[in-house]
Protein backbone atom coordinates (compact mmCIF):
# COMPACT_ATOMS: atom_id res chain seq x y z
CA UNK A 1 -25.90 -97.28 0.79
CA UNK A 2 -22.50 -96.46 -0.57
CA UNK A 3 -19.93 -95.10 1.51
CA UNK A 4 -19.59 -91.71 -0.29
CA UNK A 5 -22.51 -90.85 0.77
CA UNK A 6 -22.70 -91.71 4.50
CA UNK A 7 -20.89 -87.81 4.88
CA UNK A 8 -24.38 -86.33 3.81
CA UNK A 9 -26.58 -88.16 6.36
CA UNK A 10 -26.79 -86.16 9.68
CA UNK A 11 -29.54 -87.24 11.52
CA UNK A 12 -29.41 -90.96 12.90
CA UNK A 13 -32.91 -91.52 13.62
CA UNK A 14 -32.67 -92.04 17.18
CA UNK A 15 -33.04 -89.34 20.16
CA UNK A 16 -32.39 -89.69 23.79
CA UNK A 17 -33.64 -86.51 26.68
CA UNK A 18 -30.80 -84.08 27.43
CA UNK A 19 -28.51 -85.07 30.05
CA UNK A 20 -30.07 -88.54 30.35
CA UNK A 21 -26.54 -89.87 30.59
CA UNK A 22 -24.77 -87.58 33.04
CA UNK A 23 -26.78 -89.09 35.76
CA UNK A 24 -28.28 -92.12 34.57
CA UNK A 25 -25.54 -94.10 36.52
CA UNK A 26 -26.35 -91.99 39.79
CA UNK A 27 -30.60 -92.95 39.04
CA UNK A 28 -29.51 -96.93 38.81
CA UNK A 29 -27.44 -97.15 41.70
CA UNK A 30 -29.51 -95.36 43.74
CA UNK A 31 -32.39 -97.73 42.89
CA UNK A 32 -30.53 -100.89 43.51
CA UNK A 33 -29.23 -99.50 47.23
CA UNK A 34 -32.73 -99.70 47.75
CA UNK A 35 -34.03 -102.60 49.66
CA UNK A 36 -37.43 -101.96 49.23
CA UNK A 37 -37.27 -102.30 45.16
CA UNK A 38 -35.48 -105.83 45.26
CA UNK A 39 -38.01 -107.20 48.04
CA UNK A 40 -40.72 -106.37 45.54
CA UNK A 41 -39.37 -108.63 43.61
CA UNK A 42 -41.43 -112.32 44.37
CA UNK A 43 -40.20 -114.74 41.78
CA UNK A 44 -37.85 -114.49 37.66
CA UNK A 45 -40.76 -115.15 35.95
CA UNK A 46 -39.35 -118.76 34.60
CA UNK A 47 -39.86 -121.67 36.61
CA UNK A 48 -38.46 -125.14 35.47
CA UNK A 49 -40.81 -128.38 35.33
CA UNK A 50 -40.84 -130.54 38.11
CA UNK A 51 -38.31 -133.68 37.29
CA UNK A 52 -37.67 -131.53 34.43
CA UNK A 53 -33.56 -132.75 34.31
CA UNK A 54 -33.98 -136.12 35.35
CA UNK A 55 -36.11 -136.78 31.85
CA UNK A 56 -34.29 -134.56 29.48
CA UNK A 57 -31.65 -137.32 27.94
CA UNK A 58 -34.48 -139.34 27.29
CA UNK A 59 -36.55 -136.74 26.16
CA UNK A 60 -34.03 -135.53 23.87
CA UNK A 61 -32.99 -138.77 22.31
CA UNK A 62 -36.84 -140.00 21.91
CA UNK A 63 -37.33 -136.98 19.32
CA UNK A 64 -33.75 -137.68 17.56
CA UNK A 65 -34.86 -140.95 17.08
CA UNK A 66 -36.34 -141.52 13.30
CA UNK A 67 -38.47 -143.83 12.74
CA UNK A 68 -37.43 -146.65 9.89
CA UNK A 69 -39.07 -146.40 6.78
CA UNK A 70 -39.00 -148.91 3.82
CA UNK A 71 -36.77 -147.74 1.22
CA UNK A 72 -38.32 -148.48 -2.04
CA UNK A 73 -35.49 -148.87 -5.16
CA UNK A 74 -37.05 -147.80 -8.30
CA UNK A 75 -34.27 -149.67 -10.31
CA UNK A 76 -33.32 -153.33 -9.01
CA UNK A 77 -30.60 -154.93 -10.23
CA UNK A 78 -32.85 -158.06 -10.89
CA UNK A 79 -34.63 -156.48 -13.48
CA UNK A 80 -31.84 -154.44 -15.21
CA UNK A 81 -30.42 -158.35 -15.98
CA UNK A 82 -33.63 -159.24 -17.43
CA UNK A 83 -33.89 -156.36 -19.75
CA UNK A 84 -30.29 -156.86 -20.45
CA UNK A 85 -30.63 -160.90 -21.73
CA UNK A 86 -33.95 -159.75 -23.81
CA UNK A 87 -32.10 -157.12 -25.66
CA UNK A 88 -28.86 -159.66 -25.99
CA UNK A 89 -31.24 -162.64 -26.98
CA UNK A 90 -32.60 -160.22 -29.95
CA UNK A 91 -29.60 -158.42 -31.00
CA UNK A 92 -28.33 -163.00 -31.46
CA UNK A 93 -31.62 -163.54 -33.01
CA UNK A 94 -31.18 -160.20 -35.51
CA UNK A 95 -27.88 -161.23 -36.10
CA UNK A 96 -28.04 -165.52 -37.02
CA UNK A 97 -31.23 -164.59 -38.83
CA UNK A 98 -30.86 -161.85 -41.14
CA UNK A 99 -27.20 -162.26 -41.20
CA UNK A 100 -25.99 -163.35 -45.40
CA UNK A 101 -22.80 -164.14 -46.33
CA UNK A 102 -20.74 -162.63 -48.75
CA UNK A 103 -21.02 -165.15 -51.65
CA UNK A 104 -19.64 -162.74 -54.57
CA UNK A 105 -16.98 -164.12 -56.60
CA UNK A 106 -14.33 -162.60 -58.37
CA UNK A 107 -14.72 -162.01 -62.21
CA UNK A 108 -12.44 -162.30 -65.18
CA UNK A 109 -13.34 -158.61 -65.78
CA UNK A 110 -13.44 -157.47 -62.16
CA UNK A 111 -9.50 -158.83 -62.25
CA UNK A 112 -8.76 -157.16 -65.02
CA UNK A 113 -10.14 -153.94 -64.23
CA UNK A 114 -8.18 -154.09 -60.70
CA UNK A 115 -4.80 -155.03 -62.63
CA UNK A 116 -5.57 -152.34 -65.04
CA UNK A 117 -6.13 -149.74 -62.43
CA UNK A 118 -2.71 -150.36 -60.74
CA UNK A 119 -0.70 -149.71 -63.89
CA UNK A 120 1.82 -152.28 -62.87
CA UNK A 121 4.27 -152.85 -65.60
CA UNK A 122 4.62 -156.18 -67.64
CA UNK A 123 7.82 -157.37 -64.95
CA UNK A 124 5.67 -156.99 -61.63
CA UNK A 125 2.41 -158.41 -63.37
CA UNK A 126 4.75 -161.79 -64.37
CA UNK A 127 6.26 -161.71 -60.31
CA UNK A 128 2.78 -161.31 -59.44
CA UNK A 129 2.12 -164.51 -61.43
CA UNK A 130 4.95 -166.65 -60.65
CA UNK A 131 4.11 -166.24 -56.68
CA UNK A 132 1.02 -167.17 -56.47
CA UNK A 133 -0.69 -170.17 -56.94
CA UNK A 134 -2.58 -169.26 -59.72
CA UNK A 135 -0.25 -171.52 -62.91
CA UNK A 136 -1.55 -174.40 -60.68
CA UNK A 137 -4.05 -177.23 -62.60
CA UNK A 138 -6.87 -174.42 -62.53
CA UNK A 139 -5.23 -172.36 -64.45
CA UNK A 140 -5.41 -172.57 -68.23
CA UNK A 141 -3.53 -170.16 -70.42
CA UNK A 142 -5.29 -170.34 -73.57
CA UNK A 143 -2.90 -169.85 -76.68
CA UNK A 144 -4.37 -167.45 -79.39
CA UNK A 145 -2.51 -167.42 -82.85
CA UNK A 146 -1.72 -164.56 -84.02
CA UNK A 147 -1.20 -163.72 -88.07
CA UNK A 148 0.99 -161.38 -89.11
CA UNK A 149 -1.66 -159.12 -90.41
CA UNK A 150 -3.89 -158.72 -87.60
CA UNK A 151 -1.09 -157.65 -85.43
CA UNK A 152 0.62 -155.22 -88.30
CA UNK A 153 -2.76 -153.59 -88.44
CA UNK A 154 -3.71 -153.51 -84.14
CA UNK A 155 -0.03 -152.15 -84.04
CA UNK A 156 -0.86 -149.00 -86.31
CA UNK A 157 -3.88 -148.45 -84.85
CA UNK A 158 -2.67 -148.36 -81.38
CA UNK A 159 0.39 -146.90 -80.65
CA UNK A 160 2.28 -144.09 -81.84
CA UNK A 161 4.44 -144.38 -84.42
CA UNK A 162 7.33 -142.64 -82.87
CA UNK A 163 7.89 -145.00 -80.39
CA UNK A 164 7.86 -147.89 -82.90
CA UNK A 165 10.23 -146.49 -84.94
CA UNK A 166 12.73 -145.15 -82.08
């Protein structure tokens, strides 16, 4: 219930007899001056076991005590390493067996492409050349010859003629 509403309730629910309380102390005293009411009385109505005390440590501690039982792991360690070297011993197996090696080698034209793709100017192409190894014994510049009419005409085909002139 909420407590803005607890204003609007006015009956409790409980009654007690008119005047009950003005002399209810008077009724009990008066009944407990009376020796005749607490002779009546024979026993408390709980009685403790014989030896009842003398056994109650033991008693006590024999129903604490759990028994023991076998704990069963559903993961040993034992068998985690064997799964472990199976998987390792196939993942070696996959990998000597199926394993190639890289055997392309490099083209005349997949060079040239790669050179041509830089756009590296005729100065760093010839440092290029002179540090590496490549004017060593493998390497053969071959010599073409040139006539004066081949070039005249690859010349006007090929370039502008502004920047031959200029």
């Amino acid at each position: 219930m909420k407590k803005d509403k607890l204003h609007n309730i006015k009956n409790l629910g409980f009654k007690s007899p008119e005047g009950y309380f003005d002399s209810f102390e008077d009724k009990l005293m008066a009944k407990l001056n009376t020796p005749e009411s607490l002779s009546e009385i024979k026993s408390s109505g709980f009685e403790v076991p014989k030896d009842y005390f003398k056994n109650l440590d033991e008693d006590i501690l024999s129903k604490l005590k759990k028994e023991e039982t076998p704990v069963i792991q559903l993961s040993s360690r034992r068998q985690l390493y064997y799964v472990a070297g199976i998987a390792a011993s196939i993942v070696l197996m996959l990998a000597i067996f199926i394993y190639k090696p890289f055997e392309e080698e490099l083209s005349v034209e997949m060079v040239e492409s790669y050179l041509e793709d830089r756009d590296l100017s005729s100065y760093e192409l010839a440092a290029l050349l002179a540090d590496s190894d490549l004017l060593e014994d493998d390497f053969v510049i071959t010599e073409t010859s040139f006539e004066e009419d081949n070039l005249e005409s690859y010349l006007l085909e090929n370039s502008e003629i502004d920047l031959i002139i200029e």
